[in-house]
C-alpha atoms as a PDB file:
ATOM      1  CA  UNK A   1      29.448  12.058   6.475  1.00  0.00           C
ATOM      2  CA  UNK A   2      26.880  13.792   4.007  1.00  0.00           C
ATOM      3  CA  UNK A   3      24.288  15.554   5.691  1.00  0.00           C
ATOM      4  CA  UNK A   4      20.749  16.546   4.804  1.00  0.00           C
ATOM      5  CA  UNK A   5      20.131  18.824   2.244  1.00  0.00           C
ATOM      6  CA  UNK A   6      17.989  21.810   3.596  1.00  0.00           C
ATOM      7  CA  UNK A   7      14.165  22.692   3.125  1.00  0.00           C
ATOM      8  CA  UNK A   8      14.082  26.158   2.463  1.00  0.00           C
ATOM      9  CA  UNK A   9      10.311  27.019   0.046  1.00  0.00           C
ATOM     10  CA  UNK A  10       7.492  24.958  -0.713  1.00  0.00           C
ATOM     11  CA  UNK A  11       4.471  25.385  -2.805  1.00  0.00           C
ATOM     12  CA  UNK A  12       1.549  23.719  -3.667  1.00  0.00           C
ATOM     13  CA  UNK A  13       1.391  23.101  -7.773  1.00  0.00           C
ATOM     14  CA  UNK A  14      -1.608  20.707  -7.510  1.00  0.00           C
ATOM     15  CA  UNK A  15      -4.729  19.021  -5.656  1.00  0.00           C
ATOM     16  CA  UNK A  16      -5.460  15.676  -6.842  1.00  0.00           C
ATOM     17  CA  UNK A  17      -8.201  14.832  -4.849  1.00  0.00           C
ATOM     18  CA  UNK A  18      -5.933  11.575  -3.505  1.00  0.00           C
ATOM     19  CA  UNK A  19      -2.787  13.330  -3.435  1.00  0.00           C
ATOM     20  CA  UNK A  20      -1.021  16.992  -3.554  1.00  0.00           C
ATOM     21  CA  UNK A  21       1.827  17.788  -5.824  1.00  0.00           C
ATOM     22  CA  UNK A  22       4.254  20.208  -4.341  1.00  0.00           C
ATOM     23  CA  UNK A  23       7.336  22.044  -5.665  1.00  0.00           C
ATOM     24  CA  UNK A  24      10.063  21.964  -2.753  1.00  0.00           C
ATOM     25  CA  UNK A  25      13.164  24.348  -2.798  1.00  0.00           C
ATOM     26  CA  UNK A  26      15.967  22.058  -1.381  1.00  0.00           C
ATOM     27  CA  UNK A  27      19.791  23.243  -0.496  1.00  0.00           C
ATOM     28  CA  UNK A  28      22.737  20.670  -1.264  1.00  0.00           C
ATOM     29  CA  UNK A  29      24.436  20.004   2.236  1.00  0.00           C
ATOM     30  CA  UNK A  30      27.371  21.802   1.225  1.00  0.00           C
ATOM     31  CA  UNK A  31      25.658  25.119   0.779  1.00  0.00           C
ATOM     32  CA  UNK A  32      25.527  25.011  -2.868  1.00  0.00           C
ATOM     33  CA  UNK A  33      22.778  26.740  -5.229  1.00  0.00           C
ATOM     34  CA  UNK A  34      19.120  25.583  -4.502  1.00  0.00           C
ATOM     35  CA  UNK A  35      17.245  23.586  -6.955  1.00  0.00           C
ATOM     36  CA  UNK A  36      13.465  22.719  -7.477  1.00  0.00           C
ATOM     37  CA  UNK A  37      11.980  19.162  -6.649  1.00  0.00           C
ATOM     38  CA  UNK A  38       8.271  17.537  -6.765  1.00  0.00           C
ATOM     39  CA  UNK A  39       7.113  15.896  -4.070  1.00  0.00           C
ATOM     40  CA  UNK A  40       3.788  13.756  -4.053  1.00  0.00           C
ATOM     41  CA  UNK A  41       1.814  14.020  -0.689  1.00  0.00           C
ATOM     42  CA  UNK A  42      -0.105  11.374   0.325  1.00  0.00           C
ATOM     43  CA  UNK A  43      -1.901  10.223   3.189  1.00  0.00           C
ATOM     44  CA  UNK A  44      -0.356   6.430   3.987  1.00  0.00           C
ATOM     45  CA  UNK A  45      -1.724   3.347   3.037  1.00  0.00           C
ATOM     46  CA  UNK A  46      -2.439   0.076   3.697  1.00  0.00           C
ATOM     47  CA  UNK A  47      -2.231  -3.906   2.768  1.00  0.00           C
ATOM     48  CA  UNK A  48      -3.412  -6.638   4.311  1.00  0.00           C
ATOM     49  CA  UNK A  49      -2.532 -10.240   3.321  1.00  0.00           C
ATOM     50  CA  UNK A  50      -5.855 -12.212   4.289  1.00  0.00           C
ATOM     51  CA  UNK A  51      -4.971 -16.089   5.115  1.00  0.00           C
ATOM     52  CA  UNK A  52      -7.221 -18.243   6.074  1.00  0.00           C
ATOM     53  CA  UNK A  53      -7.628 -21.393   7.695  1.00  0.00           C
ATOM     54  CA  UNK A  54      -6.658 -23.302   5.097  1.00  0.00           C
ATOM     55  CA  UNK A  55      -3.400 -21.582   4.212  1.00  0.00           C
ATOM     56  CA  UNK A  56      -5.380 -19.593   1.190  1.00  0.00           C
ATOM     57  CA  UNK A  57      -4.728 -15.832   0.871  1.00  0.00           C
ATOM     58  CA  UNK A  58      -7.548 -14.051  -0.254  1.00  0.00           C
ATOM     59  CA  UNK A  59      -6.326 -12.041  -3.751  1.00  0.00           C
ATOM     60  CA  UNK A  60      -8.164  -9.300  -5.842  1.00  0.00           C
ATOM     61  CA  UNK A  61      -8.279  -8.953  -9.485  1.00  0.00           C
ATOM     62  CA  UNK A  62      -8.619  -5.234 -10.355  1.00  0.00           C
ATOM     63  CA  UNK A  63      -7.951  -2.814 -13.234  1.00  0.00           C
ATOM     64  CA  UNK A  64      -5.455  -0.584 -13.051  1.00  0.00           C
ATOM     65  CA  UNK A  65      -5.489   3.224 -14.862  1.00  0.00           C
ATOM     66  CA  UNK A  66      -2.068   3.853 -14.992  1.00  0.00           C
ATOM     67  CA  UNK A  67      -1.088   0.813 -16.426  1.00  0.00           C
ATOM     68  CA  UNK A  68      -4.513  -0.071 -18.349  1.00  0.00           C
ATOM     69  CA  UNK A  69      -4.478  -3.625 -17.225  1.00  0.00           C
ATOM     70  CA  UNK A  70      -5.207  -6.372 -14.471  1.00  0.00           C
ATOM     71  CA  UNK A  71      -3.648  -6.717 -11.704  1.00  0.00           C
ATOM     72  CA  UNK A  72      -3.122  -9.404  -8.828  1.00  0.00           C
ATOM     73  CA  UNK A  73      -3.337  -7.784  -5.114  1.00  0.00           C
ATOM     74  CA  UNK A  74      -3.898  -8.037  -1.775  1.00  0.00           C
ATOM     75  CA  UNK A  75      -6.506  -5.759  -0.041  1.00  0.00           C
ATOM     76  CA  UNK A  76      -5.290  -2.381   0.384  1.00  0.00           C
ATOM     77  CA  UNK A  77      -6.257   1.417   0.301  1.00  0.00           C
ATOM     78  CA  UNK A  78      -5.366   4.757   1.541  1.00  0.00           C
ATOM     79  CA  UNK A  79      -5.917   5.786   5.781  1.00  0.00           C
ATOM     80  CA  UNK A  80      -8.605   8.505   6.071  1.00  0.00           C
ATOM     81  CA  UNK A  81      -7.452  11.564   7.810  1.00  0.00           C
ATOM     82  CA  UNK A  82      -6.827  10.639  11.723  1.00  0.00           C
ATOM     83  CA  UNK A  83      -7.070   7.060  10.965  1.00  0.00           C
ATOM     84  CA  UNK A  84      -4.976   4.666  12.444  1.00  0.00           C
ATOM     85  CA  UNK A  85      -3.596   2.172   9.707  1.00  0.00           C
ATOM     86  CA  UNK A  86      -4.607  -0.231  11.716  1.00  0.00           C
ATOM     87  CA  UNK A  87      -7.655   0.507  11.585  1.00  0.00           C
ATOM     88  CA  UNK A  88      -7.732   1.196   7.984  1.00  0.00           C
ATOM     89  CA  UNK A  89      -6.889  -1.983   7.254  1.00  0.00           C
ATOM     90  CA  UNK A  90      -9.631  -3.156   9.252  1.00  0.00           C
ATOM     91  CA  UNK A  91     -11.819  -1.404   6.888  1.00  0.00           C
ATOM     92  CA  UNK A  92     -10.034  -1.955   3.596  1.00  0.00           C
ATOM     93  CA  UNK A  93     -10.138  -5.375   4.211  1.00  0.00           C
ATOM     94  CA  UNK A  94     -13.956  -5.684   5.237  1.00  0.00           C
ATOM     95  CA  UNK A  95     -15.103  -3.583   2.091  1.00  0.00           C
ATOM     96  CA  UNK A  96     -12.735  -5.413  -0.508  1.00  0.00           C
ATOM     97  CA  UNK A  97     -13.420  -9.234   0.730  1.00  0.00           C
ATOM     98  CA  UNK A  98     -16.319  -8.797   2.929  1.00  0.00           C
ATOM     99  CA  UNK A  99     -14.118 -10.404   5.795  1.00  0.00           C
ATOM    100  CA  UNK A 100     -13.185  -9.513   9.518  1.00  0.00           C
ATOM    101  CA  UNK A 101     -10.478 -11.058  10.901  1.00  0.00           C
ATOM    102  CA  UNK A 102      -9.800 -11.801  14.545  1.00  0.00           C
ATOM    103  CA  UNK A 103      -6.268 -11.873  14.456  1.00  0.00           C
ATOM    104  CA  UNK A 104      -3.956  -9.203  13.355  1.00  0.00           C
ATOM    105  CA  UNK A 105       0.176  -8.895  12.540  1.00  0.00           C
ATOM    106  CA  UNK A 106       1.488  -5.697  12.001  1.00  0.00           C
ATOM    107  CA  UNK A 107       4.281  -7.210   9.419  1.00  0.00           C
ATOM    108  CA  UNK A 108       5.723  -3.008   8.619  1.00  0.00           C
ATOM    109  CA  UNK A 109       6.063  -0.554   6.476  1.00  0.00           C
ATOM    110  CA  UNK A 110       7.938   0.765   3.510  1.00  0.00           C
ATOM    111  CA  UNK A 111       8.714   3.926   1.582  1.00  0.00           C
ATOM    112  CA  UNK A 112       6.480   3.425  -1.625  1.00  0.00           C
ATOM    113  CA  UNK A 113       8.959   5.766  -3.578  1.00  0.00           C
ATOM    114  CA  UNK A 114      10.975   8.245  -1.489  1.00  0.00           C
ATOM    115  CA  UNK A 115      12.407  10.151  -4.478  1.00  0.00           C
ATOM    116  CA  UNK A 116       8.943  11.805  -4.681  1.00  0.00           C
ATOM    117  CA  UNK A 117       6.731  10.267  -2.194  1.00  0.00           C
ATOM    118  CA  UNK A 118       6.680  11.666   1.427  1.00  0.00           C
ATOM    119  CA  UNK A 119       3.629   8.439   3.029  1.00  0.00           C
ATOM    120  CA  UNK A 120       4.376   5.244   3.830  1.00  0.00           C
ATOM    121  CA  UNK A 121       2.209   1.870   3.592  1.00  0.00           C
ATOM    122  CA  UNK A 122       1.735  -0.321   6.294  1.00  0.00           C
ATOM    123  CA  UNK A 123       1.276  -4.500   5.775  1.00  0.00           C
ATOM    124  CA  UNK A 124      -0.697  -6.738   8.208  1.00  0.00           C
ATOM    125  CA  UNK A 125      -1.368  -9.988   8.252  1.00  0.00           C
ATOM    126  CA  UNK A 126      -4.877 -11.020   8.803  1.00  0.00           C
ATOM    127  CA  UNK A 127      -6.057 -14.325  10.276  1.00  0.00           C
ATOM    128  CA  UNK A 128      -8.696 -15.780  12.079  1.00  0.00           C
ATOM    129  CA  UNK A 129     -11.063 -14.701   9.206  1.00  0.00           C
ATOM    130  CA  UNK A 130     -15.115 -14.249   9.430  1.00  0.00           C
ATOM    131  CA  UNK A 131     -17.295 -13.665   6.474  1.00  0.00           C
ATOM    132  CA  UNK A 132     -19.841 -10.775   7.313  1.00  0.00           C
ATOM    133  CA  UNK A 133     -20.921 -10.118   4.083  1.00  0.00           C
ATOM    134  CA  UNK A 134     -20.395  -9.454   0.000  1.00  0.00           C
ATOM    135  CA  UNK A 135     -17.239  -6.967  -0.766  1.00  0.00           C
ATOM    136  CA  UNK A 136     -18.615  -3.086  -0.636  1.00  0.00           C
ATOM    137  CA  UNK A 137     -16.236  -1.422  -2.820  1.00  0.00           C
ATOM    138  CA  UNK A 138     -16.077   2.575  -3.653  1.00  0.00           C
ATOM    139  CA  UNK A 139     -17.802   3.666  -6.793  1.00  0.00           C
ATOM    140  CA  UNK A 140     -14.348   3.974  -8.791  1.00  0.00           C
ATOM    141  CA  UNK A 141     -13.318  -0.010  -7.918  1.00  0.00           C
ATOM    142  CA  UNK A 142     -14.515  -2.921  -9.582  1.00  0.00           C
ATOM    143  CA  UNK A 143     -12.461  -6.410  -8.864  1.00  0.00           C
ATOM    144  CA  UNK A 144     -12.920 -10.203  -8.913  1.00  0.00           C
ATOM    145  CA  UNK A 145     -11.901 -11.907  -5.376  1.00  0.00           C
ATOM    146  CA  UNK A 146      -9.694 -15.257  -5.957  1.00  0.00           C
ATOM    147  CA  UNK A 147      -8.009 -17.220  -3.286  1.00  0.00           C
ATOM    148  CA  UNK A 148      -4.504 -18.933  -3.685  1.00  0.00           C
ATOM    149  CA  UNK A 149      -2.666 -21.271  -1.760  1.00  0.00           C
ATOM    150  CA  UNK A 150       0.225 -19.575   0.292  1.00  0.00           C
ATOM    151  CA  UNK A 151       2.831 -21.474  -0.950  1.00  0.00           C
ATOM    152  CA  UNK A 152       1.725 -20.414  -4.586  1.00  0.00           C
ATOM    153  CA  UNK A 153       2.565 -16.691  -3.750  1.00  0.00           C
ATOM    154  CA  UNK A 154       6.058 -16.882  -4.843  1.00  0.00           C
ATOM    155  CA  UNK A 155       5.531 -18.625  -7.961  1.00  0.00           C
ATOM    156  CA  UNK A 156       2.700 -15.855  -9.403  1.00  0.00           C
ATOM    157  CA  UNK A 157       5.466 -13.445  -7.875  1.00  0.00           C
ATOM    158  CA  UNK A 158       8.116 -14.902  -9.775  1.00  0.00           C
ATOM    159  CA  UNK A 159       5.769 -15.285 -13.246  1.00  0.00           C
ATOM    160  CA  UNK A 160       5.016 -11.606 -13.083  1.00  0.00           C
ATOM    161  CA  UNK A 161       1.203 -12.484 -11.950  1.00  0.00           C
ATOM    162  CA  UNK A 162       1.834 -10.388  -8.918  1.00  0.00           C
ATOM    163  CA  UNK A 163       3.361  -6.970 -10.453  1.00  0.00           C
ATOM    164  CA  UNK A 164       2.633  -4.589  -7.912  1.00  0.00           C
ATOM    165  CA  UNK A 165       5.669  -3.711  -5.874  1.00  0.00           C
ATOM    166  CA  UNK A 166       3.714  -3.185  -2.568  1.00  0.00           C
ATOM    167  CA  UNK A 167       2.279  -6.203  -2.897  1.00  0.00           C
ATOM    168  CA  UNK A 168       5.506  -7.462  -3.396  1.00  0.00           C
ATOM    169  CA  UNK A 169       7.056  -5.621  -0.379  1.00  0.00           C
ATOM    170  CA  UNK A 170       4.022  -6.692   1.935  1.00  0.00           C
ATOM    171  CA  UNK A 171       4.890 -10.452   0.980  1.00  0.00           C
ATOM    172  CA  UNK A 172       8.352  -9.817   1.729  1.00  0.00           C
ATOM    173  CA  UNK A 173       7.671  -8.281   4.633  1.00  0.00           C
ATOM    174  CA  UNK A 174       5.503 -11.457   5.604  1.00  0.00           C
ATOM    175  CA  UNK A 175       8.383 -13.329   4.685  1.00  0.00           C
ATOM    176  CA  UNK A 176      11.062 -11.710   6.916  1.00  0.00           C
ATOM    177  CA  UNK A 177       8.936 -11.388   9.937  1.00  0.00           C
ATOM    178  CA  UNK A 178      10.224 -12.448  13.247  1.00  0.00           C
ATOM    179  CA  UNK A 179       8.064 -16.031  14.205  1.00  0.00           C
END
């Protein structure tokens, strides 16, 4: 059985603000040379799936940098340092929709890329919703809220409406869950 290759340098290349970029000196299991890889350190993150009462999920329509377009999400966002993602879901989802929700799902979590990511991000459904108020997004987020029927989620998945694989993973996460 292959085991792990061993950590033997690291060094911090960058500070993004949102995330560090280090260079990481790995050894191949079998003792070979070292070699150099790049590792993106982030804190986790979040996404919620709002539903409400009438089987609607609440979506967000929000420009994207990196690809210089729309896309269609759920609510979602990094954890602050010491925060719970729990908790930062709780948040995310009360500044993006300007909802609390009185019932919560933790649905689980996935590797967002482990070739060079080392956080995770955490999905939770949230139901039992209760407007308290217009979104409150950060200075650097603009979006649209929309609301879709549950059932429609697949299709705008399947049409390439939905592009974002975390979204993605979050649905399928909500899809798989144990009832």
């Amino acid at each position: 059985m292959l085991g792990p290759w061993r950590r033997l340098r690291s060094r911090r290349l960058q500070d993004c603000r949102v995330f560090e970029v280090d260079e990481v000196d790995f050894q191949p299991p079998d003792g070979g040379s070292p070699h150099p890889f790049y590792c993106i350190r982030s804190p986790d993150w979040i996404n919620v799936i709002p539903l409400t009462e009438e089987g609607e999920v609440l979506l967000l329509r929000q420009y994207r940098f990196g690809v210089e377009d729309f896309t269609l999400e759920i609510p979602g966002g990094m954890c602050d340092p010491g925060e719970e993602p729990r908790v930062a879901a709780a948040r995310e989802l009360l500044e993006e929709t300007g909802y609390e929700a009185t019932e919560w799902a933790e649905l689980g979590w996935v590797h967002p890329n482990p070739a060079i990511q080392t956080n995770r991000c955490h999905s939770y459904l949230a139901q039992g919703l209760i407007r308290r108020g217009e979104p409150s997004p950060d200075t650097h987020e603009a979006f649209e809220q929309l609301r879709s029927p549950l059932t429609e989620i697949p299709s705008l998945i399947r049409e390439r409406k939905i592009t974002h694989s975390l979204v993605v993973a979050a649905f399928q996460l909500f899809d798989t869950r144990p009832r």
